[in-house]
N, C-alpha and C. Protein backbone atom coordinates (compact mmCIF):
# COMPACT_ATOMS: atom_id res chain seq x y z
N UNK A 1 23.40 -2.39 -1.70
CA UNK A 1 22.60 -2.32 -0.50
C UNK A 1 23.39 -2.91 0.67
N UNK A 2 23.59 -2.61 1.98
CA UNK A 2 24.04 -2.56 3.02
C UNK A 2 23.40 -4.01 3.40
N UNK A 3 23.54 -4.69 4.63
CA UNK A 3 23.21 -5.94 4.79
C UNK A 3 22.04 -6.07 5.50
N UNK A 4 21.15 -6.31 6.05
CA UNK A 4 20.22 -5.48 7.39
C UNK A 4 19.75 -7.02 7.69
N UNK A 5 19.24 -6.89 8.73
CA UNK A 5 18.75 -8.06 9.74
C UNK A 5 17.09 -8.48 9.31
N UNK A 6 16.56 -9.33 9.02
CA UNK A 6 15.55 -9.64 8.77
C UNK A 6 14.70 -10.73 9.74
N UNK A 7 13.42 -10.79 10.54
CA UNK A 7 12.77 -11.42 10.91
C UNK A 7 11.60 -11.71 10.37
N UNK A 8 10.64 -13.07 10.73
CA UNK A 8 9.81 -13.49 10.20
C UNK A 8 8.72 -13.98 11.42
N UNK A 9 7.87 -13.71 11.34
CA UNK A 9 6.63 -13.90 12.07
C UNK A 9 6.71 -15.26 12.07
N UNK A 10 6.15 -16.10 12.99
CA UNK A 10 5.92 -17.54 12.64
C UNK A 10 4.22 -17.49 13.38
N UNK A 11 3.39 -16.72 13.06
CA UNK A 11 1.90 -16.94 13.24
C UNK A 11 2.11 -16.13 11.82
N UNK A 12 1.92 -15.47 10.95
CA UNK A 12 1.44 -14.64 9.97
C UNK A 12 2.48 -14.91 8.46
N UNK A 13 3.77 -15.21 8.83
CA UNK A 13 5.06 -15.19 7.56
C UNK A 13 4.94 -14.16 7.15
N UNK A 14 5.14 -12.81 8.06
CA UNK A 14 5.46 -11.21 7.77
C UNK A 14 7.14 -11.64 7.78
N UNK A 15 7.57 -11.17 6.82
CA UNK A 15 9.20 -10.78 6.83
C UNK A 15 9.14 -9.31 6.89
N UNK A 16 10.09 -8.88 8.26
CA UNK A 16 10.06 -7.68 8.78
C UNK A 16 11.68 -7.23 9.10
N UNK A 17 12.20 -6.05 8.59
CA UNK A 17 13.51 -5.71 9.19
C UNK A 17 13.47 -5.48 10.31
N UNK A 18 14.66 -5.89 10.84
CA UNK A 18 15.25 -5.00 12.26
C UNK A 18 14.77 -3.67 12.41
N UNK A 19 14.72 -3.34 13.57
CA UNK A 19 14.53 -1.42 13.84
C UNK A 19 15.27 -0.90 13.49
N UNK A 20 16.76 -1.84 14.09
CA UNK A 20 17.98 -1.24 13.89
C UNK A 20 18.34 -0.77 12.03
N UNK A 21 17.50 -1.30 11.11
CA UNK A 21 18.01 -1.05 10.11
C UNK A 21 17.22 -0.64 9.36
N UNK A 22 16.09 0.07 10.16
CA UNK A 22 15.17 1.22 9.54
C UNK A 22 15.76 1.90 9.05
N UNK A 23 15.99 3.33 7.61
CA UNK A 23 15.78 4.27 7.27
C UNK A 23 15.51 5.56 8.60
N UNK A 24 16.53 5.88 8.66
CA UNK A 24 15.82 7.63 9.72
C UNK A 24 14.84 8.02 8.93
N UNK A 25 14.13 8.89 9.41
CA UNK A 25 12.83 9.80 8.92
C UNK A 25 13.35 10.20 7.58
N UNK A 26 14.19 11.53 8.05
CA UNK A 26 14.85 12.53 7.03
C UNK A 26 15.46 11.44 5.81
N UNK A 27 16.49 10.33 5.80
CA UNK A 27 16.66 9.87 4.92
C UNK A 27 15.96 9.31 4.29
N UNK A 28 14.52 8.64 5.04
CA UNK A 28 13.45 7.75 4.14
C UNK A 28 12.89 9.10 3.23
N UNK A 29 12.50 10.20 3.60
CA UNK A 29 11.61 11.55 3.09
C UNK A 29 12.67 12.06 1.48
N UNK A 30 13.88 11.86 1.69
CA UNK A 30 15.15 12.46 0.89
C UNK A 30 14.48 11.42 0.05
N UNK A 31 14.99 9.99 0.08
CA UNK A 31 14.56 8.57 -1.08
C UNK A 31 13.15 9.02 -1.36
N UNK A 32 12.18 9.28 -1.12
CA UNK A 32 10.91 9.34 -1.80
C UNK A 32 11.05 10.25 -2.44
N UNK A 33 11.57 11.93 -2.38
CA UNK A 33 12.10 13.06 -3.08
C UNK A 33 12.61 12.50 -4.41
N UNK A 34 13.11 11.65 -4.13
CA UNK A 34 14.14 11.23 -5.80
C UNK A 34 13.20 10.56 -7.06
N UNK A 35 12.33 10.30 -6.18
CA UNK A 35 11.00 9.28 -7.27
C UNK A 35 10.43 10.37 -8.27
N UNK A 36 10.17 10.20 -9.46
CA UNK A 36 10.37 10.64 -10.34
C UNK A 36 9.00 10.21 -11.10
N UNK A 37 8.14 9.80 -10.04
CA UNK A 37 6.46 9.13 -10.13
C UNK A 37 5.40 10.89 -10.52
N UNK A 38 4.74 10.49 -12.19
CA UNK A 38 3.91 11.99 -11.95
C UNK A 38 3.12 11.64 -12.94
N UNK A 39 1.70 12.16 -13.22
CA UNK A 39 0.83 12.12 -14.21
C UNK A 39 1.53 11.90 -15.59
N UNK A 40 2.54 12.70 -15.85
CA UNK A 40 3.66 12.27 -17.14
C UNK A 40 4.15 11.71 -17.52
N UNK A 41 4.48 10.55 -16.60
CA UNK A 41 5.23 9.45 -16.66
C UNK A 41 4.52 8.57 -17.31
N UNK A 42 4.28 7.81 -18.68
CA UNK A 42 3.46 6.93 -18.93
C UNK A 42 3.37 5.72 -18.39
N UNK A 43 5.10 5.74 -17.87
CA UNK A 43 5.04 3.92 -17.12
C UNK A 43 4.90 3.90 -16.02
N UNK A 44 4.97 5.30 -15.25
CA UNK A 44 4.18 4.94 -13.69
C UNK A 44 2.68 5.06 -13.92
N UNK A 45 1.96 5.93 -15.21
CA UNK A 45 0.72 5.67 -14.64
C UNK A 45 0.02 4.77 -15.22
N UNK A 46 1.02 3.33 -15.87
CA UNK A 46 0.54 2.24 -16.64
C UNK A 46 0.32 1.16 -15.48
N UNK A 47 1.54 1.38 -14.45
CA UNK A 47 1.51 1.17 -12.93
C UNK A 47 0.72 0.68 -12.29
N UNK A 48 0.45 2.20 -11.83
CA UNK A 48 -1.20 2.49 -10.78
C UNK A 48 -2.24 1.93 -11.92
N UNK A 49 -2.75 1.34 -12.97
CA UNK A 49 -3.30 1.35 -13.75
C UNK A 49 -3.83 -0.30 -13.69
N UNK A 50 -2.73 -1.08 -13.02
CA UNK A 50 -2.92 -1.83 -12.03
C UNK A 50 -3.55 -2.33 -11.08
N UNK A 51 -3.91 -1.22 -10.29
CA UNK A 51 -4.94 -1.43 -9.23
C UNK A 51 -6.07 -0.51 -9.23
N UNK A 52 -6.09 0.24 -10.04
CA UNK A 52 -7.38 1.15 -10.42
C UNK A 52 -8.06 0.07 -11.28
N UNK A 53 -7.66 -0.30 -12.52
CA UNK A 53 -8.53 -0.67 -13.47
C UNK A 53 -9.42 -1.96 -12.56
N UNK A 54 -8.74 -3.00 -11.92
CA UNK A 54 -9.92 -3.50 -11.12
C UNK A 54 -10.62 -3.41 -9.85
N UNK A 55 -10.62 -2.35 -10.03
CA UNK A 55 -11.00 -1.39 -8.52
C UNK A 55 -12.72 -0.50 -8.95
N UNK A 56 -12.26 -0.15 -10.17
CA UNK A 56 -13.30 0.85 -10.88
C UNK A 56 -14.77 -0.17 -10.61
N UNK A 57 -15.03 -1.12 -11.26
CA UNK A 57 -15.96 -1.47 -11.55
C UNK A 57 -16.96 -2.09 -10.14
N UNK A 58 -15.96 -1.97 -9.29
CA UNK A 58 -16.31 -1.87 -7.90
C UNK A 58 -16.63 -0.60 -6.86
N UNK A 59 -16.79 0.28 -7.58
CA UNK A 59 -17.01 1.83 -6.65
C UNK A 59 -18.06 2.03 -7.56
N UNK A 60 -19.12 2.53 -6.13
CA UNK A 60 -20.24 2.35 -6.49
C UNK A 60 -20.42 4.25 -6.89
N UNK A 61 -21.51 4.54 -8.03
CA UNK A 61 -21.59 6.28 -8.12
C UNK A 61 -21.22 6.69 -7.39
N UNK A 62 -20.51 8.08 -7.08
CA UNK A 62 -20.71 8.72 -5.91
C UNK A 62 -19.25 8.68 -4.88
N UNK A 63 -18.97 7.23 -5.36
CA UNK A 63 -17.58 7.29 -4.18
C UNK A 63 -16.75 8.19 -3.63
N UNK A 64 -16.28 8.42 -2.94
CA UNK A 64 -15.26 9.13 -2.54
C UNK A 64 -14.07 8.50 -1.91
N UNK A 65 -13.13 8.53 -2.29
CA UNK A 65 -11.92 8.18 -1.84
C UNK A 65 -10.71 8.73 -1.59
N UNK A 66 -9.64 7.77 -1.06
CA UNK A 66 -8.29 8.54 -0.58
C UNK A 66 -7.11 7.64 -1.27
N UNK A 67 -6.19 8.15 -1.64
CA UNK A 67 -5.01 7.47 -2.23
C UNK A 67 -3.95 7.80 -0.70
N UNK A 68 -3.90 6.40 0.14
CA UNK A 68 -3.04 6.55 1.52
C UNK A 68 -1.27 6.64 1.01
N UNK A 69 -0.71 7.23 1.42
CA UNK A 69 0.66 7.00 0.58
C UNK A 69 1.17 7.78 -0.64
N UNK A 70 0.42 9.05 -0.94
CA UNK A 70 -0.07 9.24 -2.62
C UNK A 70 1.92 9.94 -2.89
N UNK A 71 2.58 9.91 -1.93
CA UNK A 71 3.98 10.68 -2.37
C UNK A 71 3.95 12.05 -2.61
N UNK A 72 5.18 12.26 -3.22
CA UNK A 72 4.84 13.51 -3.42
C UNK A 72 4.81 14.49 -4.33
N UNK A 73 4.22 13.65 -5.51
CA UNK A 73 3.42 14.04 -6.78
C UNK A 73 2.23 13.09 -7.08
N UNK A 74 1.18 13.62 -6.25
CA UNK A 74 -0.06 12.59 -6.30
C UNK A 74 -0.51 12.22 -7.52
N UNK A 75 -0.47 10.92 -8.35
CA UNK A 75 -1.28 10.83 -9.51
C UNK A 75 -2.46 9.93 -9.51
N UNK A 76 -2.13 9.17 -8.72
CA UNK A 76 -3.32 8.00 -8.46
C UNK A 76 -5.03 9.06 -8.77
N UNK A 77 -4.64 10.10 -7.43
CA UNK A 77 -6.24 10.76 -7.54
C UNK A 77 -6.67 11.42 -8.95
N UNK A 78 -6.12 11.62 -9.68
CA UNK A 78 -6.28 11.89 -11.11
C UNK A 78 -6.61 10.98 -11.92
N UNK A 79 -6.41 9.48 -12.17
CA UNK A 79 -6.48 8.86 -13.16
C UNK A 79 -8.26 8.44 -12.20
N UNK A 80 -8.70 8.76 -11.12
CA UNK A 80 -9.70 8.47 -10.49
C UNK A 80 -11.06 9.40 -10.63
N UNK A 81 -10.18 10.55 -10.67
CA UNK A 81 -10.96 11.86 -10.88
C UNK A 81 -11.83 11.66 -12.46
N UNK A 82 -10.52 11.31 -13.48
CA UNK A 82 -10.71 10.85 -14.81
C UNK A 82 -12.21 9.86 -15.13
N UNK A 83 -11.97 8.78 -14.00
CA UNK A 83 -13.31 7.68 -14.08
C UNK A 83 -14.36 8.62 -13.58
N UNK A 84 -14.26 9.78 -12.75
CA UNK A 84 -15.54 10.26 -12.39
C UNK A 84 -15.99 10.33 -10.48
N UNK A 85 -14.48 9.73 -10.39
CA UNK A 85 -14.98 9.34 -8.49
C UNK A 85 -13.76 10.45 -8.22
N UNK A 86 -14.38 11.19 -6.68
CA UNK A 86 -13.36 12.09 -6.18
C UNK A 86 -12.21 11.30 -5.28
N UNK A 87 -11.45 11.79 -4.88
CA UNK A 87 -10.19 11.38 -4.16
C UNK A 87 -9.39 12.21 -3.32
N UNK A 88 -8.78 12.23 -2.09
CA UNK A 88 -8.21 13.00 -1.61
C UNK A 88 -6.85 12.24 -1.17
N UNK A 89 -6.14 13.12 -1.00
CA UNK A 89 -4.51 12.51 -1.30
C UNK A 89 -3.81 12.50 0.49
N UNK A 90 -3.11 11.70 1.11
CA UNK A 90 -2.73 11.55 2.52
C UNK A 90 -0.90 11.25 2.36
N UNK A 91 -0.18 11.60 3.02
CA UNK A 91 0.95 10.96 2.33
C UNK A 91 2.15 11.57 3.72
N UNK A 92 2.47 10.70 4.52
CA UNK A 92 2.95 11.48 6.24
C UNK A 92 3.98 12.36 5.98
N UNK A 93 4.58 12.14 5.15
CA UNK A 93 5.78 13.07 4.40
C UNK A 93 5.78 14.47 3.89
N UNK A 94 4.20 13.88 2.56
CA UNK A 94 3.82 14.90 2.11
C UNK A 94 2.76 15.55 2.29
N UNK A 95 1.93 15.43 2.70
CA UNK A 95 0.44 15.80 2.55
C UNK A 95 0.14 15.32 3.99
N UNK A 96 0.64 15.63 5.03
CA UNK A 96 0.40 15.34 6.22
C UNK A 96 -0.59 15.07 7.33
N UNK A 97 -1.64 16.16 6.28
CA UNK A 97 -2.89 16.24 7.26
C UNK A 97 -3.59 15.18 7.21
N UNK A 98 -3.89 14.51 9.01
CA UNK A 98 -4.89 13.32 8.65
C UNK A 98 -6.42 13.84 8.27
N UNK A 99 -6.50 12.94 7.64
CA UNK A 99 -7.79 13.12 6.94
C UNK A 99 -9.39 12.97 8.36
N UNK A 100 -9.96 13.90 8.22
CA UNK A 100 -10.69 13.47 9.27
C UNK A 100 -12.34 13.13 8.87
N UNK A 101 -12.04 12.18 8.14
CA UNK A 101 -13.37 11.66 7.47
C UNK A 101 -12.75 9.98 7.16
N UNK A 102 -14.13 9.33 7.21
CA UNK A 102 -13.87 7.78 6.86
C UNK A 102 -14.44 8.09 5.19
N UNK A 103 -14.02 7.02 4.09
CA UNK A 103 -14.39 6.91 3.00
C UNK A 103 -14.59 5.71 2.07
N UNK A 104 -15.16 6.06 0.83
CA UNK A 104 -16.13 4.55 0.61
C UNK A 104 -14.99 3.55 0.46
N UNK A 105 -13.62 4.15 -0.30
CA UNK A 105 -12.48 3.18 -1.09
C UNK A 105 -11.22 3.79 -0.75
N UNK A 106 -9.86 3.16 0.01
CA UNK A 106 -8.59 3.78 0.36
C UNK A 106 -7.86 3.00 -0.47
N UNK A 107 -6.60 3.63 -1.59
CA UNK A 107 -5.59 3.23 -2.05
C UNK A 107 -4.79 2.99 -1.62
N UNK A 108 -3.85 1.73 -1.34
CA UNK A 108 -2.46 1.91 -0.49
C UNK A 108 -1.52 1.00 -1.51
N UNK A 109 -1.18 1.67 -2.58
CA UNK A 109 -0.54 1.36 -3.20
C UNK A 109 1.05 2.17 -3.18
N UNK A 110 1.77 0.72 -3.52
CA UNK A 110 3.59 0.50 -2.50
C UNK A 110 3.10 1.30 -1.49
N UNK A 111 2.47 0.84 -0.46
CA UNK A 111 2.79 1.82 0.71
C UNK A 111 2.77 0.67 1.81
N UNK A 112 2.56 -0.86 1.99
CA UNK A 112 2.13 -1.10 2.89
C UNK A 112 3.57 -2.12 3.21
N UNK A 113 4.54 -1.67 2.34
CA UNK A 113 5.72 -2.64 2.44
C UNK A 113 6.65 -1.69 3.42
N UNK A 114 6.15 -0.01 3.45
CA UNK A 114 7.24 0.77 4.28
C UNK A 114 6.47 0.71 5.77
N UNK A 115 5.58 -0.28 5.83
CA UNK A 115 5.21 -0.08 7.69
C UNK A 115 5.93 -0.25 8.33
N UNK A 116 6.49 0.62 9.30
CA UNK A 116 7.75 0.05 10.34
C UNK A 116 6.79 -0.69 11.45
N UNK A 117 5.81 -0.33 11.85
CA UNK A 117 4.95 -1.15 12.59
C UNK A 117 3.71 -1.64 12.24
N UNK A 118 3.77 -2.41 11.24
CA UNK A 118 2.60 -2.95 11.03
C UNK A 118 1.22 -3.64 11.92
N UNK A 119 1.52 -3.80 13.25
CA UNK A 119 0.67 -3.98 13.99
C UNK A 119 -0.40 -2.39 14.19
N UNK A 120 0.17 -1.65 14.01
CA UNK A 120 -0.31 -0.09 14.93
C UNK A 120 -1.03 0.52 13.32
N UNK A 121 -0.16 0.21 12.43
CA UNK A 121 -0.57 1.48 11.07
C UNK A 121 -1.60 0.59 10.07
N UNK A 122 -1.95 -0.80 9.92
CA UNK A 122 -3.07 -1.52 9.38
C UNK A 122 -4.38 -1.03 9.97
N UNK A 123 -4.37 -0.99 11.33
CA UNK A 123 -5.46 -0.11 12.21
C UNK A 123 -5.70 1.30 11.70
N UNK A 124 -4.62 2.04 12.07
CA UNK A 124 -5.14 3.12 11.65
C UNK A 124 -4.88 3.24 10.31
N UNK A 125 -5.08 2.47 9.30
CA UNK A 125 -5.35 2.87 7.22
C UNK A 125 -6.62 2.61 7.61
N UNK A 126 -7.20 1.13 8.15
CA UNK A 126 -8.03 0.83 8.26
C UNK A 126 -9.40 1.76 9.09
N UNK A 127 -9.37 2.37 9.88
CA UNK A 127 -10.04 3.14 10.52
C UNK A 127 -10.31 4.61 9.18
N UNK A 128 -9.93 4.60 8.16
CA UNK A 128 -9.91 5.49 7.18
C UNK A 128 -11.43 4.87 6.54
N UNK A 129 -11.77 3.82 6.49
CA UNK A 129 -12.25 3.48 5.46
C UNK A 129 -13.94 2.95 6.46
N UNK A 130 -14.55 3.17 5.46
CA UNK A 130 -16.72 2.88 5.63
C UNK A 130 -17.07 1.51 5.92
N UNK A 131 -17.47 1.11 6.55
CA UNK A 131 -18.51 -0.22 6.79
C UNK A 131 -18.78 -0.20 4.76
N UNK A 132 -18.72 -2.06 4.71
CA UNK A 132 -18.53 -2.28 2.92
C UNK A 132 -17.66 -1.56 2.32
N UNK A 133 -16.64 -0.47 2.91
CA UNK A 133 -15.64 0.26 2.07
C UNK A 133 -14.63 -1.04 1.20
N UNK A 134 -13.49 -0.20 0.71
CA UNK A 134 -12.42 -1.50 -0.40
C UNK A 134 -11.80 -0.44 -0.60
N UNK A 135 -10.75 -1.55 0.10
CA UNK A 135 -9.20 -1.40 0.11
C UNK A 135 -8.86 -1.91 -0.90
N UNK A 136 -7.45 -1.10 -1.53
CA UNK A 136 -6.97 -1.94 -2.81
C UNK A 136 -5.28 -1.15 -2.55
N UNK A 137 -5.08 -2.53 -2.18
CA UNK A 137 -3.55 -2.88 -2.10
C UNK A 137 -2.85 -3.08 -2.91
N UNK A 138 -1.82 -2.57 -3.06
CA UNK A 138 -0.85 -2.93 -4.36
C UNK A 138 0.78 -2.84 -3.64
N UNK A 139 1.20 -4.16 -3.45
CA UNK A 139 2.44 -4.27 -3.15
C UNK A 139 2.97 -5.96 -3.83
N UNK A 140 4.45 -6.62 -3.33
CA UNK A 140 4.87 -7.56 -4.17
C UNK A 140 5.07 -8.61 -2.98
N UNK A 141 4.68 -9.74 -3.21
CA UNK A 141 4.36 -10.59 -2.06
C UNK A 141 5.51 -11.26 -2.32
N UNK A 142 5.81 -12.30 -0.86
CA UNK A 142 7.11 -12.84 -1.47
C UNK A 142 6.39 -14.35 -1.03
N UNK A 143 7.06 -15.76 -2.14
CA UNK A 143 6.82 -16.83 -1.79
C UNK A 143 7.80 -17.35 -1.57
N UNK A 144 7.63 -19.10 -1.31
CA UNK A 144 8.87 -19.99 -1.10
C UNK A 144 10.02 -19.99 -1.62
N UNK A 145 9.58 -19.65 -3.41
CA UNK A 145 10.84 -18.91 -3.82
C UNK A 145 11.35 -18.23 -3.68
N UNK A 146 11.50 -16.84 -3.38
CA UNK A 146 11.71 -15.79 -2.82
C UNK A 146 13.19 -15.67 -2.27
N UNK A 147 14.56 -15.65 -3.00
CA UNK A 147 15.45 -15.35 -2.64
C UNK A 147 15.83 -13.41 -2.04
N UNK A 148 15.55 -13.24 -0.80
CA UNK A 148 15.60 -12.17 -0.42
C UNK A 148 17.20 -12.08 -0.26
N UNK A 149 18.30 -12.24 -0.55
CA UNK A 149 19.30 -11.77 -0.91
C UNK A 149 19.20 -11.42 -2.64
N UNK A 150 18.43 -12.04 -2.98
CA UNK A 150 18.50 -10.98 -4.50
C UNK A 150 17.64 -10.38 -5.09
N UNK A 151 16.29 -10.29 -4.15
CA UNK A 151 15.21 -9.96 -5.03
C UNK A 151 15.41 -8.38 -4.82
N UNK A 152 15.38 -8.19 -5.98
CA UNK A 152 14.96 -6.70 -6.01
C UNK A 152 14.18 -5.39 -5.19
N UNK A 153 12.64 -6.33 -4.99
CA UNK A 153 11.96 -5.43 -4.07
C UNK A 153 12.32 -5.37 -2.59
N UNK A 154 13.01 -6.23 -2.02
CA UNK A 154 14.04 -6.11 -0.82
C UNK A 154 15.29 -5.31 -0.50
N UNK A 155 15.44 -5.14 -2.07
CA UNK A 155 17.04 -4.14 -2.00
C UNK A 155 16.41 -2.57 -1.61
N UNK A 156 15.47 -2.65 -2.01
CA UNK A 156 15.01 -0.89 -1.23
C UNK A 156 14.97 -0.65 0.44
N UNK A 157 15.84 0.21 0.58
CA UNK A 157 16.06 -0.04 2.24
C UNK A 157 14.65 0.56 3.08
N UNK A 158 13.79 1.00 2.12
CA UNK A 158 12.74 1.73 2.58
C UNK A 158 11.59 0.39 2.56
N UNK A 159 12.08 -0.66 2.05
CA UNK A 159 10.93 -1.63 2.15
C UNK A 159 11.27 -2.53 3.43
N UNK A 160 10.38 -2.30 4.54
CA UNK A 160 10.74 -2.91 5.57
C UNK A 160 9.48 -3.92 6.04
N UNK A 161 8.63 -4.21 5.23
CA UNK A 161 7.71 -5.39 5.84
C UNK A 161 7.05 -6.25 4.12
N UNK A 162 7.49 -7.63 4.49
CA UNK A 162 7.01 -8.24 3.37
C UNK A 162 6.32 -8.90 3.44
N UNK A 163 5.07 -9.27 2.61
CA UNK A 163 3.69 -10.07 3.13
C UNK A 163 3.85 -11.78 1.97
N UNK A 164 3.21 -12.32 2.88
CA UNK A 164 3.18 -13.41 2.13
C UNK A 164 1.87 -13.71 1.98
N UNK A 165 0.97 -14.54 1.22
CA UNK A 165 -0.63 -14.72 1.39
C UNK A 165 -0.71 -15.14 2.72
N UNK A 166 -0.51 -16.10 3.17
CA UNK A 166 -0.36 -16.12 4.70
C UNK A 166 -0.73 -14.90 5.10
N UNK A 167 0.23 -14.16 5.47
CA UNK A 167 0.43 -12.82 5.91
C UNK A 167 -1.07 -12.12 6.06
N UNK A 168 -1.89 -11.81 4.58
CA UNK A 168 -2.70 -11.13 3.94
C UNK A 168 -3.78 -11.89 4.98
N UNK A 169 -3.98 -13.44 4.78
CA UNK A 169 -5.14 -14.27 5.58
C UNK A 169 -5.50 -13.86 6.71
N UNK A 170 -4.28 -13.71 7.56
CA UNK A 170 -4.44 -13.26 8.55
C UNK A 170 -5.05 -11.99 8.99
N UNK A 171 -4.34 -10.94 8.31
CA UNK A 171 -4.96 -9.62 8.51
C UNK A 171 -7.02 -9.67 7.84
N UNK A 172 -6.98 -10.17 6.81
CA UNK A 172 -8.20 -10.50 6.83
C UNK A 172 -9.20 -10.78 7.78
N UNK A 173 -8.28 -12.17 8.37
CA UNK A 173 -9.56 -12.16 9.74
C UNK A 173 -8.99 -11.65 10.70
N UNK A 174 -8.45 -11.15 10.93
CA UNK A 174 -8.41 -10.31 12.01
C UNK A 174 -9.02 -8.99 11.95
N UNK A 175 -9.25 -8.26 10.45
CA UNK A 175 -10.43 -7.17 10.23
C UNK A 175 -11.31 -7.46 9.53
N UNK A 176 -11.79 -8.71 9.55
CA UNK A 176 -12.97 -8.92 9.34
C UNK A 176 -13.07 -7.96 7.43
N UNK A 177 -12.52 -8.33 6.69
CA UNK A 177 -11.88 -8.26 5.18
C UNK A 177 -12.00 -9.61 4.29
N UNK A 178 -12.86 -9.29 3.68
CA UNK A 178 -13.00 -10.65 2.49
C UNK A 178 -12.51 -9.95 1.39
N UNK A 179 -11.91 -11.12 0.72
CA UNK A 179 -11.42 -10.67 -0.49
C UNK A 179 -12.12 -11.01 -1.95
N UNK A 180 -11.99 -9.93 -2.73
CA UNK A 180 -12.29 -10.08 -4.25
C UNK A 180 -11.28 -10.52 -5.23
N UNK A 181 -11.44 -11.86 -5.70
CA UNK A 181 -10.98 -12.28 -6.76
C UNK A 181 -10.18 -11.39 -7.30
N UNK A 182 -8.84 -11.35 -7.51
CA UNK A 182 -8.45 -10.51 -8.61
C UNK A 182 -6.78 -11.42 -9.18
N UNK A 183 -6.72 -11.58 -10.62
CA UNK A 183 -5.59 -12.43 -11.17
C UNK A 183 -4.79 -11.59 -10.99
N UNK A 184 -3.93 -10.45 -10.65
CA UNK A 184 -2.80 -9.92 -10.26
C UNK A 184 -2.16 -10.33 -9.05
N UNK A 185 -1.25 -10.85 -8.17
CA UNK A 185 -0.83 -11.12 -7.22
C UNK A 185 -0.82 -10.18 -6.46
N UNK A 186 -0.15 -9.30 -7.21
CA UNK A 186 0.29 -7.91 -6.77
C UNK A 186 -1.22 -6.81 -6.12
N UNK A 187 -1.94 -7.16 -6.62
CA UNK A 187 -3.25 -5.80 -5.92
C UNK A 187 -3.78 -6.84 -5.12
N UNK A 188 -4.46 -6.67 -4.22
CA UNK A 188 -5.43 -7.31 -3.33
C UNK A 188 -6.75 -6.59 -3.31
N UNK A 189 -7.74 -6.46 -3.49
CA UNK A 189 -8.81 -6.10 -3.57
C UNK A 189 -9.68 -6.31 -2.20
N UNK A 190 -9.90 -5.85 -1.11
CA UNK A 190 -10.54 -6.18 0.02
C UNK A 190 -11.86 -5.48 0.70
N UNK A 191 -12.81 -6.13 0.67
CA UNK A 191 -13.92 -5.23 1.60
C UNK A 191 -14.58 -5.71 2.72
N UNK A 192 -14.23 -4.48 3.26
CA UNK A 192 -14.64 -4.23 4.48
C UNK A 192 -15.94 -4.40 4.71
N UNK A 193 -16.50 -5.39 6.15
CA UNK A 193 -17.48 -6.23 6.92
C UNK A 193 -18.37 -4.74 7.23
């Protein structure tokens, strides 16, 4: 991996790359092409399996939802379809069309680490989703430990914003988002005021 410039919020502890060392469009779209993520895969959909399984018991009959980010071999909406709740798939790359409906539950799983502007695109995921809707996040938080010269989930040049709980608190109150208990670090479980 190439070296890239990293900043850090000092109200929130967002670790955020440089602009300068964004991914172009076309090359970020090429790297998602190579992912190899599909209903077949047993260990990606042991994965997503992750933030569905404590997600389920929280969607009430009836739900309808969106997997934000779904790439471009959607599986998330399938293992959802499976529980019985519908899903529609959004993905700017792939599946382009914005969705023009709000819904009960939005997936944004690995998707909220490629925000190049996280001020502008939390708004609009968020504007996706219902008064009491739930969000369920699935990305890798970084703590004090956190050697970002070697951690792994940093070496992806497509990961350009890293959250810390900090981070998460904040966006909470600032959209008015309480959170549900959940022992994974990794999913966040959130509903919407």
């Amino acid at each position: 991996m190439r070296k890239r410039t990293l900043h850090s919020c000092p109200t929130c502890r967002l670790v955020f790359a440089d602009p300068r060392d964004w991914p172009a469009p076309a090359a970020e779209k090429e790297r998602y092409a190579t992912h190899r993520n599909g209903p077949e895969d047993a260990g990606y959909v042991a994965f997503l399996q992750q933030a569905v399984t404590p997600a389920l018991p929280l969607l009430p009959p009836g739900a309808r939802g969106l997997d934000y980010g779904c790439g471009h071999t959607p599986t998330l909406h399938l293992l959802l379809q499976q529980a019985g709740f519908a899903c529609a798939n959004y993905d700017p790359f792939f599946f382009p069309d914005w969705p023009g409906e709000t819904f009960d539950y939005v997936f944004a799983t690995e998707v909220v680490e490629h925000f190049h502007r996280p001020a502008r695109e939390w708004p609009k995921l968020l504007s996706l989703l219902k008064p009491a809707g739930l969000l369920i996040v699935m990305t890798a938080p970084w703590d004090e430990q956190t050697d970002f010269r070697t951690w792994g989930y940093a070496s992806d040049e497509t990961h350009v914003a890293f959250y810390h709980r900090e981070t998460f608190a904040w966006i909470k109150a600032r959209w008015g988002l309480a959170e549900i208990p959940n022992p994974n670090p990794r999913v966040l479980l959130l509903r919407r005021a």
